[in-house]
PDB file of N, CA and C in Angstrom:
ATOM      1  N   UNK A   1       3.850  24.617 -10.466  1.00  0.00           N
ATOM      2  CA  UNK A   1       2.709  23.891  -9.942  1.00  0.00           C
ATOM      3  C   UNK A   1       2.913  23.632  -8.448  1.00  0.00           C
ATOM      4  N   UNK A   2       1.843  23.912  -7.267  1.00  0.00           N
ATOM      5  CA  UNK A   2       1.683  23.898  -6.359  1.00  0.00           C
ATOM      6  C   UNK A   2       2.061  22.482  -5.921  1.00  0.00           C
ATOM      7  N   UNK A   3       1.262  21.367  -6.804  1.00  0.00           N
ATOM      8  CA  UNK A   3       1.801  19.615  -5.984  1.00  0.00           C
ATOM      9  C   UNK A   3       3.447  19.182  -6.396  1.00  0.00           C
ATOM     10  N   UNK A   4       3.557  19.879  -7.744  1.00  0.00           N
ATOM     11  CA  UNK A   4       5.285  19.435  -7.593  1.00  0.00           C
ATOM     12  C   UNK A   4       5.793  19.901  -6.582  1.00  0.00           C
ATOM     13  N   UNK A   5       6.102  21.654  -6.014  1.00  0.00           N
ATOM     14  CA  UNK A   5       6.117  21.887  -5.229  1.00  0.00           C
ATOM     15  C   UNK A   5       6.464  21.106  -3.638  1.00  0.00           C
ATOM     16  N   UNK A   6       5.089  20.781  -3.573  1.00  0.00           N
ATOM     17  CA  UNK A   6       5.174  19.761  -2.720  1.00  0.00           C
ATOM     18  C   UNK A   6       5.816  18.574  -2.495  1.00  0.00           C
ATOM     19  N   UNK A   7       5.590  17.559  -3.538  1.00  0.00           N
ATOM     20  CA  UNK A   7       6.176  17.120  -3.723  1.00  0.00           C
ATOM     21  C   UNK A   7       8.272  16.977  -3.896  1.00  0.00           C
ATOM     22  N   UNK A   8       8.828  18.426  -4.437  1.00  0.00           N
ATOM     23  CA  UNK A   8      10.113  18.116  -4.556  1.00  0.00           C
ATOM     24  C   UNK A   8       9.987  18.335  -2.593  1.00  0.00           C
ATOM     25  N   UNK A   9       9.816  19.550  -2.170  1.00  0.00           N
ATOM     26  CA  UNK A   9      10.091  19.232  -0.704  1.00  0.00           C
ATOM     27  C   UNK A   9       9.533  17.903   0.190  1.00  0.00           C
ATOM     28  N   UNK A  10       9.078  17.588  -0.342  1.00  0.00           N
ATOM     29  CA  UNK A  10       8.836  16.688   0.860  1.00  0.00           C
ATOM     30  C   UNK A  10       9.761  15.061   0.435  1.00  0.00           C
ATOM     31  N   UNK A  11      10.137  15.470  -0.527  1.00  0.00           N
ATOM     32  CA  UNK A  11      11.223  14.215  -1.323  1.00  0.00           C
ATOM     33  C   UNK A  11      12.979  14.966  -0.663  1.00  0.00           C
ATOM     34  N   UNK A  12      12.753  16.321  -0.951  1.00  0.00           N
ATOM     35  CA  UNK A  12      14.210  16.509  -0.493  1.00  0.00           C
ATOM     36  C   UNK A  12      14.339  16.588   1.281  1.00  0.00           C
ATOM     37  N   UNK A  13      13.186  16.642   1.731  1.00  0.00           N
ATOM     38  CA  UNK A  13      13.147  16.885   3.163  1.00  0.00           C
ATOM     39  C   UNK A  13      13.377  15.652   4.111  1.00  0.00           C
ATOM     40  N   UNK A  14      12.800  14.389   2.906  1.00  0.00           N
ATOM     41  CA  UNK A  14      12.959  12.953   3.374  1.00  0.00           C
ATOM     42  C   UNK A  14      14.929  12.174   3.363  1.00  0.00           C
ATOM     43  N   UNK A  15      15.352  13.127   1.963  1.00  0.00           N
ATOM     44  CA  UNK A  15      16.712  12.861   1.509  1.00  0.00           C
ATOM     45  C   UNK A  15      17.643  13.667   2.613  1.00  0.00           C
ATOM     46  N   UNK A  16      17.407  14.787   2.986  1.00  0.00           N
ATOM     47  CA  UNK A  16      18.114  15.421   3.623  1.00  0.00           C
ATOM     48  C   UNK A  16      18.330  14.772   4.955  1.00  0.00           C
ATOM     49  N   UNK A  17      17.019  14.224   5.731  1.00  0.00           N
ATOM     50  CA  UNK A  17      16.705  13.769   6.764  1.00  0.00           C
ATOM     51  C   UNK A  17      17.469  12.481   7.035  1.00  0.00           C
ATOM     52  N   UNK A  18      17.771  11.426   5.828  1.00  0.00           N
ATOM     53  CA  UNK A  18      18.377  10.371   5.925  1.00  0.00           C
ATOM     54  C   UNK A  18      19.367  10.277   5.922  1.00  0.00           C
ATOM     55  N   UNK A  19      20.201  11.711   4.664  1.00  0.00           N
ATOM     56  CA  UNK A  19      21.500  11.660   4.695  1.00  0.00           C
ATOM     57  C   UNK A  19      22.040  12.240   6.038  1.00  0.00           C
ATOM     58  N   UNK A  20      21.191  12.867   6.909  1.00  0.00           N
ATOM     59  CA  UNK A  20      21.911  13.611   7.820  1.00  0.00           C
ATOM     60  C   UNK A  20      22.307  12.726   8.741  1.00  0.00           C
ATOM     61  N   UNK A  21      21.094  11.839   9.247  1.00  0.00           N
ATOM     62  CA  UNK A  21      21.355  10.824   9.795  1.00  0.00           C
ATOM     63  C   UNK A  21      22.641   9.902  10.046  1.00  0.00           C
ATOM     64  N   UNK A  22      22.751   9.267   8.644  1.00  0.00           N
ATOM     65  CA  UNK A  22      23.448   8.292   8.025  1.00  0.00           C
ATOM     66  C   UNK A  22      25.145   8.619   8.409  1.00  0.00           C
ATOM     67  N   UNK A  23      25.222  10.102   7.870  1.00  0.00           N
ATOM     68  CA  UNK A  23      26.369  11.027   8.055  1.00  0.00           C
ATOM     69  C   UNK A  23      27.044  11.178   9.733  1.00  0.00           C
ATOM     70  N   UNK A  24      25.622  11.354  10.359  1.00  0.00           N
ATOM     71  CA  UNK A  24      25.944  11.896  11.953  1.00  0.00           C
ATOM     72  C   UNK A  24      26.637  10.459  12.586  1.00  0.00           C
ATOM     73  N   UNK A  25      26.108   9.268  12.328  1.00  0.00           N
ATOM     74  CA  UNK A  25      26.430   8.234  12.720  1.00  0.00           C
ATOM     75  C   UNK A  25      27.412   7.401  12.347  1.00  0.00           C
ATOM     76  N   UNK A  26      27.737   7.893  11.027  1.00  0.00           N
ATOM     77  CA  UNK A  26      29.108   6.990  10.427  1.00  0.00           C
ATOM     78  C   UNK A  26      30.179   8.055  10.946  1.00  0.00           C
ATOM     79  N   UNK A  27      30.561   8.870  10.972  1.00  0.00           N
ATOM     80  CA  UNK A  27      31.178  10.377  11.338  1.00  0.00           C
ATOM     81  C   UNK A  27      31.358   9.648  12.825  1.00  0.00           C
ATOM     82  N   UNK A  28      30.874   9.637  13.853  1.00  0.00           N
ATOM     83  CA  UNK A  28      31.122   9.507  14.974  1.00  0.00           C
ATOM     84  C   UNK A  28      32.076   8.566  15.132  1.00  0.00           C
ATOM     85  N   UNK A  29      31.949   6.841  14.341  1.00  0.00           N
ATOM     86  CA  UNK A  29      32.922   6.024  14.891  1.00  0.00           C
ATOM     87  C   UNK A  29      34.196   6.281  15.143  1.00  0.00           C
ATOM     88  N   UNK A  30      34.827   7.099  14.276  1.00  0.00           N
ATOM     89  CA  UNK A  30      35.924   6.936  13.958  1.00  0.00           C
ATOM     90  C   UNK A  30      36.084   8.135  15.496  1.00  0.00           C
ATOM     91  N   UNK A  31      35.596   9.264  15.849  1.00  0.00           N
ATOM     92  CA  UNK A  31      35.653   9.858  16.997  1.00  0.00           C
ATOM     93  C   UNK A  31      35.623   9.575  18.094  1.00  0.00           C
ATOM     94  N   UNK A  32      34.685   8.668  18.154  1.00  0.00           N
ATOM     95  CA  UNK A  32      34.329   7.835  19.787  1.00  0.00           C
ATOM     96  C   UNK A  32      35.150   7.074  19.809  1.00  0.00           C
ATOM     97  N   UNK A  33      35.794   6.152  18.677  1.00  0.00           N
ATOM     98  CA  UNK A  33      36.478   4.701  18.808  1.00  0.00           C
ATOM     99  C   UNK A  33      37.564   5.181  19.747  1.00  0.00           C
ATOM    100  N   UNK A  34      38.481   6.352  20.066  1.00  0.00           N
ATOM    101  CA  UNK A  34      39.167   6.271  20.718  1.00  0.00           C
ATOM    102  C   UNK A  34      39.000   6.963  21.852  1.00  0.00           C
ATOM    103  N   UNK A  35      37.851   7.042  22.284  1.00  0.00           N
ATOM    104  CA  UNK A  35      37.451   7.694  23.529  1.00  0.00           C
ATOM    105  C   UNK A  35      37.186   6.098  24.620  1.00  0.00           C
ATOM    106  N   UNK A  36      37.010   6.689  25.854  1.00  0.00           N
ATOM    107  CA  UNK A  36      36.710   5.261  27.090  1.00  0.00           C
ATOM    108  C   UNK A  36      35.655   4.758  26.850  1.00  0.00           C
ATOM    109  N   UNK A  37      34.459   5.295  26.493  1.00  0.00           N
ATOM    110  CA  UNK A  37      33.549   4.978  26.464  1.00  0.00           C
ATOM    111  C   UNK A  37      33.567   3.978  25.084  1.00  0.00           C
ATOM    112  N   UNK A  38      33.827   3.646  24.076  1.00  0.00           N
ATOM    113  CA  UNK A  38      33.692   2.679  23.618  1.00  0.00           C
ATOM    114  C   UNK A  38      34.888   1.937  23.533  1.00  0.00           C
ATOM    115  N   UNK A  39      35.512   1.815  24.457  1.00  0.00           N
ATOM    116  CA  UNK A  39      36.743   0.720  24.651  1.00  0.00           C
ATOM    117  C   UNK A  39      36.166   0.244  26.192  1.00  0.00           C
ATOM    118  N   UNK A  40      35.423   0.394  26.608  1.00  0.00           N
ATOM    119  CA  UNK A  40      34.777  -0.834  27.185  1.00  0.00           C
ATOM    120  C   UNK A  40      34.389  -1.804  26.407  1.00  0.00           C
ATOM    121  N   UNK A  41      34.487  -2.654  27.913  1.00  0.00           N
ATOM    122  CA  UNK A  41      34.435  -4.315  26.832  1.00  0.00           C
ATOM    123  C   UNK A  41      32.649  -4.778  27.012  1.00  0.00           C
ATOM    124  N   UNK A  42      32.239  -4.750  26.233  1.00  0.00           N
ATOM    125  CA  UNK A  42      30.611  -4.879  26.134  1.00  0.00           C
ATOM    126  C   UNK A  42      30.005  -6.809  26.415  1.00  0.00           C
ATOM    127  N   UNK A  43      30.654  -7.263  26.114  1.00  0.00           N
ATOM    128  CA  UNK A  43      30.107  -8.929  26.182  1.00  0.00           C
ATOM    129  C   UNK A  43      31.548  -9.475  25.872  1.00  0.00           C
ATOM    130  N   UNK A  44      32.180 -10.087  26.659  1.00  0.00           N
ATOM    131  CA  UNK A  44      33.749 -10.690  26.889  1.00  0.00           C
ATOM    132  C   UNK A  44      34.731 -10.199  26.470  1.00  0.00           C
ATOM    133  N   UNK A  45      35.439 -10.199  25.421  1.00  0.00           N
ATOM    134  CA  UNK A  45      36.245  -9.575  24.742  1.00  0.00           C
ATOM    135  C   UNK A  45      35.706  -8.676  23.634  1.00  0.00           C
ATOM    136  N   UNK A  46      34.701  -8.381  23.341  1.00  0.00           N
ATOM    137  CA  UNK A  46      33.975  -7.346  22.776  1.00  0.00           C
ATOM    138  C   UNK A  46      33.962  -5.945  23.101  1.00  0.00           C
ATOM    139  N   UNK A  47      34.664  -4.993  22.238  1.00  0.00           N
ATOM    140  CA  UNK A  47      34.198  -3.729  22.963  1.00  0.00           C
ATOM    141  C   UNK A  47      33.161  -2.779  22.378  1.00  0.00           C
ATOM    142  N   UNK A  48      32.938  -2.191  22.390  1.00  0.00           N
ATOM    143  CA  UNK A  48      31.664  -1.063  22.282  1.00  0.00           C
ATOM    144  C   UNK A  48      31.963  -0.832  20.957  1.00  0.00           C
ATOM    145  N   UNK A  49      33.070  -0.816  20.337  1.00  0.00           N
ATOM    146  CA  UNK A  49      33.536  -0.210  19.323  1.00  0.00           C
ATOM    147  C   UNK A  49      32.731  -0.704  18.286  1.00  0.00           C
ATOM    148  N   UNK A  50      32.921  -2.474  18.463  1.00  0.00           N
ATOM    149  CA  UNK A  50      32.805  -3.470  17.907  1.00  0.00           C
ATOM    150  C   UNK A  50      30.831  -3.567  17.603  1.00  0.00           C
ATOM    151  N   UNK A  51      30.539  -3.238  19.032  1.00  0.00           N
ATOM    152  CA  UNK A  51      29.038  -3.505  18.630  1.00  0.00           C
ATOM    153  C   UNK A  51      28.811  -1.943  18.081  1.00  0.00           C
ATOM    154  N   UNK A  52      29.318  -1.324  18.063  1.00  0.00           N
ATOM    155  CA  UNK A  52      28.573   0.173  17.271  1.00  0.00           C
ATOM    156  C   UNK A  52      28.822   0.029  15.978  1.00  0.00           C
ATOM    157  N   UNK A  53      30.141  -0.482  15.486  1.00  0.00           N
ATOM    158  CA  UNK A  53      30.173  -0.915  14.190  1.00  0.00           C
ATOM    159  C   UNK A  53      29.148  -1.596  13.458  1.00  0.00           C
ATOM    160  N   UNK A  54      28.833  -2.676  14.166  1.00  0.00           N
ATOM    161  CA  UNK A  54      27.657  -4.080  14.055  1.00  0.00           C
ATOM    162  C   UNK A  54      26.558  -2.798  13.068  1.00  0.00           C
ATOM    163  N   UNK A  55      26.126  -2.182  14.605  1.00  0.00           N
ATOM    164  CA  UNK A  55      25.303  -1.383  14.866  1.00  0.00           C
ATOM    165  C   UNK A  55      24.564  -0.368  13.338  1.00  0.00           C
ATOM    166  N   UNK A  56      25.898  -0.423  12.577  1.00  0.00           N
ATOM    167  CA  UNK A  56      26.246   0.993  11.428  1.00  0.00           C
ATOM    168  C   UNK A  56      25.674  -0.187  10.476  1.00  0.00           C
ATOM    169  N   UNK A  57      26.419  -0.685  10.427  1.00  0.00           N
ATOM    170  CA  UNK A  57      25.914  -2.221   9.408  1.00  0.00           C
ATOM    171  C   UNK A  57      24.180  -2.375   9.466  1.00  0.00           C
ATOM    172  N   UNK A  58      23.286  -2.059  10.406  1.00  0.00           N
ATOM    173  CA  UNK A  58      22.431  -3.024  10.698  1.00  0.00           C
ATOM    174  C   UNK A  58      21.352  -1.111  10.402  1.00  0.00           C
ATOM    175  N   UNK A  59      22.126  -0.327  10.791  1.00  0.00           N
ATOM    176  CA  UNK A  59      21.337   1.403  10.232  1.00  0.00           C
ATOM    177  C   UNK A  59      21.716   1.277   9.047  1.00  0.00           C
ATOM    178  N   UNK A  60      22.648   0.798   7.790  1.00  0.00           N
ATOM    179  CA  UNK A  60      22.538   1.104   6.559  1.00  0.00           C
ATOM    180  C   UNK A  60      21.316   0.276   6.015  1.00  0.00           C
ATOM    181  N   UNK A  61      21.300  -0.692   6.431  1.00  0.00           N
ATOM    182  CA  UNK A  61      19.885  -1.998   5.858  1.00  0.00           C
ATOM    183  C   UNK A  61      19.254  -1.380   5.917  1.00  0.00           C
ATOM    184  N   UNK A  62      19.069  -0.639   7.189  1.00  0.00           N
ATOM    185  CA  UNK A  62      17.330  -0.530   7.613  1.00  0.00           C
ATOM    186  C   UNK A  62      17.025   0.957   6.714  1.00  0.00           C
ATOM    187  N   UNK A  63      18.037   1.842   6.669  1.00  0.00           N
ATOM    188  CA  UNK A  63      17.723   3.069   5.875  1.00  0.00           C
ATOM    189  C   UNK A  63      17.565   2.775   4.433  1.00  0.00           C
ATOM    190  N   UNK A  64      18.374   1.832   3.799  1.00  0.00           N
ATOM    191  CA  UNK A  64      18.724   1.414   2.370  1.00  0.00           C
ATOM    192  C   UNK A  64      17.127   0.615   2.526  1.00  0.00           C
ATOM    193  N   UNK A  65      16.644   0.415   3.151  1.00  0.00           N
ATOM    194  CA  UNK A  65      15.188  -0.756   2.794  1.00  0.00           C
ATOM    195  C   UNK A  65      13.901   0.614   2.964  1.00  0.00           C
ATOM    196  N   UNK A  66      14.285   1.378   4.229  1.00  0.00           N
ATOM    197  CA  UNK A  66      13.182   2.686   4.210  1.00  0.00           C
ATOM    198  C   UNK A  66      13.250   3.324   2.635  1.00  0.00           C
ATOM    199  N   UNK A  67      14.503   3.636   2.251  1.00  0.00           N
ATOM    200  CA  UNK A  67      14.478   4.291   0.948  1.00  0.00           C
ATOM    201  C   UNK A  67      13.711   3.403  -0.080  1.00  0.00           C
ATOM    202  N   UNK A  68      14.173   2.622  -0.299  1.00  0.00           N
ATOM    203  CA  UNK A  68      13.682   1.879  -1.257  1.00  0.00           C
ATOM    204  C   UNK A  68      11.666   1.954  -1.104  1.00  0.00           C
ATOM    205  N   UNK A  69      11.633   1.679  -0.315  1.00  0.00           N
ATOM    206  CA  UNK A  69      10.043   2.108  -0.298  1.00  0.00           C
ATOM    207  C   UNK A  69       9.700   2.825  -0.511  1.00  0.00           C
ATOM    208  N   UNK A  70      10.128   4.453   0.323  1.00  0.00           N
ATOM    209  CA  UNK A  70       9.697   5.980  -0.094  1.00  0.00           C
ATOM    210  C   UNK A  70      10.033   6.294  -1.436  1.00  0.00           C
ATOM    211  N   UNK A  71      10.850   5.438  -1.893  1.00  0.00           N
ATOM    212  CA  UNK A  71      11.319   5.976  -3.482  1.00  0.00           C
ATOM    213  C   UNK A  71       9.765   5.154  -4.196  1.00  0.00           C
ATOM    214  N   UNK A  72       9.396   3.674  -4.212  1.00  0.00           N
ATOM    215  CA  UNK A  72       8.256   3.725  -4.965  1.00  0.00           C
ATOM    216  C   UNK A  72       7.044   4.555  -4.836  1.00  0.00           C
ATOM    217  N   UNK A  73       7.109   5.056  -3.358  1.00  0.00           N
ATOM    218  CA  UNK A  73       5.699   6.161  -2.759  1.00  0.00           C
ATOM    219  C   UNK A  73       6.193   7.435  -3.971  1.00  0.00           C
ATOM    220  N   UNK A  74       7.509   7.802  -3.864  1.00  0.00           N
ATOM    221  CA  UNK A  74       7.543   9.058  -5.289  1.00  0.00           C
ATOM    222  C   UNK A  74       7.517   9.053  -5.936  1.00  0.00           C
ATOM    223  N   UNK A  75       7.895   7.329  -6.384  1.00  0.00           N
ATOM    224  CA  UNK A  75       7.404   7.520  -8.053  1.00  0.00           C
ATOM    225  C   UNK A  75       5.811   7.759  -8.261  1.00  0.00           C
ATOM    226  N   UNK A  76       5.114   6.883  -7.596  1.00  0.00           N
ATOM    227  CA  UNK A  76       4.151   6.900  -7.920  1.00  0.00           C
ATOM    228  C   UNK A  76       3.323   8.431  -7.743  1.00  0.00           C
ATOM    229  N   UNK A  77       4.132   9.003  -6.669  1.00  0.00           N
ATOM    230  CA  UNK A  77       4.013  10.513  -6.446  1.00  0.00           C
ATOM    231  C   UNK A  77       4.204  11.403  -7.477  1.00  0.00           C
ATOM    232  N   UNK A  78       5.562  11.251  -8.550  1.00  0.00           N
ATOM    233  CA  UNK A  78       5.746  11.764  -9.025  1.00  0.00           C
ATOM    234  C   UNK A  78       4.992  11.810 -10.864  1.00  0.00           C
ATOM    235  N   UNK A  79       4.440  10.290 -10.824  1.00  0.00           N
ATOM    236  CA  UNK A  79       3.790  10.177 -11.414  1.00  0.00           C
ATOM    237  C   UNK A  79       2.331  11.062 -12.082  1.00  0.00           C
ATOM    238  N   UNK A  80       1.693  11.100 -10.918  1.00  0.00           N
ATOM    239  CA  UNK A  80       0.460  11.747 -10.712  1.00  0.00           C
ATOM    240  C   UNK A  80       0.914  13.264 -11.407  1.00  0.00           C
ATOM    241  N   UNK A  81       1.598  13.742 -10.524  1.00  0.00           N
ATOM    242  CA  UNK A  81       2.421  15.398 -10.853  1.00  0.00           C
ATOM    243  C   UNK A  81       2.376  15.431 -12.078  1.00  0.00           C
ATOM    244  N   UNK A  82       2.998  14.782 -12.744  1.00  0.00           N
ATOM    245  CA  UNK A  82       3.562  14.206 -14.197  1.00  0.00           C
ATOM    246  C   UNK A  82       2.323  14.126 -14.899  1.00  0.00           C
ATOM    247  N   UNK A  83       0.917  13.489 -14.689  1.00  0.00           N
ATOM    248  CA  UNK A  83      -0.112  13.444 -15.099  1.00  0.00           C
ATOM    249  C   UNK A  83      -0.965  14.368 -14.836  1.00  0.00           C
ATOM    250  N   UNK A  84      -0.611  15.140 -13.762  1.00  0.00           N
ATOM    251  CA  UNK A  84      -1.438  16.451 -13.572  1.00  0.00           C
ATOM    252  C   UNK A  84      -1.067  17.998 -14.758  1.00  0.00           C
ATOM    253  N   UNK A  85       0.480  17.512 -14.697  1.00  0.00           N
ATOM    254  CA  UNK A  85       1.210  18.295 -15.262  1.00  0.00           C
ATOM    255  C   UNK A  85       0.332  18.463 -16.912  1.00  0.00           C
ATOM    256  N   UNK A  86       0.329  17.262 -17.481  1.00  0.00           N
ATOM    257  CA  UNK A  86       0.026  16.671 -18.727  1.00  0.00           C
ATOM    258  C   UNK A  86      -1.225  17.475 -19.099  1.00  0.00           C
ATOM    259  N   UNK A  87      -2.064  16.997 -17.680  1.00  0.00           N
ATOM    260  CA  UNK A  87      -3.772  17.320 -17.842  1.00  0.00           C
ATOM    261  C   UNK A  87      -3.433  18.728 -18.307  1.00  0.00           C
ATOM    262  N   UNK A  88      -3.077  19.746 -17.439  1.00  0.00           N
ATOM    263  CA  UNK A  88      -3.023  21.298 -17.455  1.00  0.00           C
ATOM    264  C   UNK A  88      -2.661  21.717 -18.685  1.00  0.00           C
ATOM    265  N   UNK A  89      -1.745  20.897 -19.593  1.00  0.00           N
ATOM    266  CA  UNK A  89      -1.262  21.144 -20.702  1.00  0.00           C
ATOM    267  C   UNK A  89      -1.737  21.368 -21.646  1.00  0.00           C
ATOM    268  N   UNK A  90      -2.734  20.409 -21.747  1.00  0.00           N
ATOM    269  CA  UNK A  90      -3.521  19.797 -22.565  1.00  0.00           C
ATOM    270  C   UNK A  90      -4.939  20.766 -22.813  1.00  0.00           C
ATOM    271  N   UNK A  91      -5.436  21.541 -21.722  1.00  0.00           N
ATOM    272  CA  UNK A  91      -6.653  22.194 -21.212  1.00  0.00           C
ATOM    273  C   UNK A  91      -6.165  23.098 -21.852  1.00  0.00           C
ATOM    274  N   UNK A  92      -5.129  23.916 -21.584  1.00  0.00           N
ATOM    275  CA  UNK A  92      -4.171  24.867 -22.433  1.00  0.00           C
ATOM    276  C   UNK A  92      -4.546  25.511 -23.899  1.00  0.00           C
TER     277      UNK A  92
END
């Protein structure tokens, strides 16, 4: 079916998109932490390190709260599919 179709890509295109994200940015700390650039000291004894960490903390919320939404948009997405699926069956 053409809307599952659609549907799985545009569900795996959203998953791919977040994990890549998520990945590119947790992956880096541990790379940068010992470079100059985040051993500057950002606000007194604070260094860069420290607020990019913050930083990782404050991108998992916000991705973990985006998901959670796009996941009820698929269910209800996937729903329909599921009921379209049914209809076709049924006509059958």
């Amino acid at each position: 079916m053409e809307t599952f179709n659609q549907f799985v890509k545009k569900k795996n295109t959203f998953l791919f998109g977040i994990t890549i994200t998520f990945l590119t940015f947790y992956i880096l700390l541990p790379v940068l932490a010992f470079t100059p650039v985040l051993q500057q000291k950002a606000i007194g004894s604070i260094t860069w390190v420290w607020v990019y960490s913050l930083a990782l903390f404050i991108m998992t919320i916000v991705l973990c709260t985006l998901y959670v939404k796009m996941a009820a948009k698929f269910d209800k997405t996937a729903a329909a599919v599921l009921q379209e699926y049914k209809k076709a069956g049924a006509q059958q």
